[in-house]
Protein backbone atom coordinates (compact mmCIF):
# COMPACT_ATOMS: atom_id res chain seq x y z
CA UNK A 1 -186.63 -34.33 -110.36
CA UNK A 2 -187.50 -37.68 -109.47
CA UNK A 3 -186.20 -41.07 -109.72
CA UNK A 4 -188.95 -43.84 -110.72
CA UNK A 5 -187.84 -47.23 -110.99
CA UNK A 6 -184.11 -45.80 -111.38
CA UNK A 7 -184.92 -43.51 -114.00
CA UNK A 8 -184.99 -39.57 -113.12
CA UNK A 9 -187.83 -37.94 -114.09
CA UNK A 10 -189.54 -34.62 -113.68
CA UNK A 11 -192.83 -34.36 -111.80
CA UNK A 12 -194.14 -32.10 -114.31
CA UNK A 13 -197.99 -31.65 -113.26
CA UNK A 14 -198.42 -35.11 -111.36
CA UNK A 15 -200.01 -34.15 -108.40
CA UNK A 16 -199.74 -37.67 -106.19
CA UNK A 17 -197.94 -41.05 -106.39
CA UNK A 18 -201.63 -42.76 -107.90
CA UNK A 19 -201.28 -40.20 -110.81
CA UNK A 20 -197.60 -41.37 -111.39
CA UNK A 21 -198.70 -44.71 -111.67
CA UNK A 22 -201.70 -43.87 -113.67
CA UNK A 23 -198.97 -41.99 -116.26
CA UNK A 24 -196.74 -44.81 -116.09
CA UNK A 25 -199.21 -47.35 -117.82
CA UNK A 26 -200.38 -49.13 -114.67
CA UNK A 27 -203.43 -50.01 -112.47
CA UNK A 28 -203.05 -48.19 -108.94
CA UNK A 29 -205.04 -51.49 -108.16
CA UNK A 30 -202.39 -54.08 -109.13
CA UNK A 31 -198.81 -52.49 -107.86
CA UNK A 32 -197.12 -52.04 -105.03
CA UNK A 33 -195.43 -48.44 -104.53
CA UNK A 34 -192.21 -47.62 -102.23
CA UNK A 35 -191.24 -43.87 -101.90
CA UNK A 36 -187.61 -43.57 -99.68
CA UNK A 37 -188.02 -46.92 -98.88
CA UNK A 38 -191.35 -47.28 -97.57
CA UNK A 39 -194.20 -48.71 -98.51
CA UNK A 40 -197.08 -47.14 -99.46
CA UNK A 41 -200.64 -48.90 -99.22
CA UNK A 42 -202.74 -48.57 -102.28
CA UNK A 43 -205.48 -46.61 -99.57
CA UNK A 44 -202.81 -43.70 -99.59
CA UNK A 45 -201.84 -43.44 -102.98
CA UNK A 46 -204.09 -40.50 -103.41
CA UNK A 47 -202.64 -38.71 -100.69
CA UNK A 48 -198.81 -39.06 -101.08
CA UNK A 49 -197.84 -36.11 -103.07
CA UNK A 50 -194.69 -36.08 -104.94
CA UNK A 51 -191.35 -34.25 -104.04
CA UNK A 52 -188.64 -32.67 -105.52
CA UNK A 53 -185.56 -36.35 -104.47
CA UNK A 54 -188.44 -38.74 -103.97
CA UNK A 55 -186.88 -42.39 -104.96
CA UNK A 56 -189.91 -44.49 -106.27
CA UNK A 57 -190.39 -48.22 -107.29
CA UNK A 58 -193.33 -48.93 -109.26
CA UNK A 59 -193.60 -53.34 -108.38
CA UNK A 60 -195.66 -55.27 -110.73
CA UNK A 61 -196.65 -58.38 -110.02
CA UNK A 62 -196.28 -61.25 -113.34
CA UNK A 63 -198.14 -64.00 -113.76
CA UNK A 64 -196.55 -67.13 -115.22
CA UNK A 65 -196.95 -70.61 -115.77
């Protein structure tokens, strides 16, 4: 189980923290990712697998006017 944006979820067959964000409905291009409070740069996405007590935040960034 892991917690993404406060919610707990399971990890299922998500390989990496780009494939989370992928599932989640968002561009790996346009977020920014924190796993146990740090940041994670886009470049390693790929490589950060996913474990069991990982704390995520998926950021977004909004446009307005």
């Amino acid at each position: 189980m892991i917690k993404v944006n406060g919610e707990e979820m399971e990890i299922g067959s998500l390989a990496n923290l780009k494939e989370l964000v992928e599932s989640q409905g968002y561009n790996p291009q346009l977020v920014v990712c924190e796993v146990n409070l740090e940041i994670v740069s886009r470049e390693k996405l790929q490589d950060r697998g996913l474990e069991e007590g990982d704390e995520i935040e998926i950021v977004t960034f909004m446009q307005g006017g």
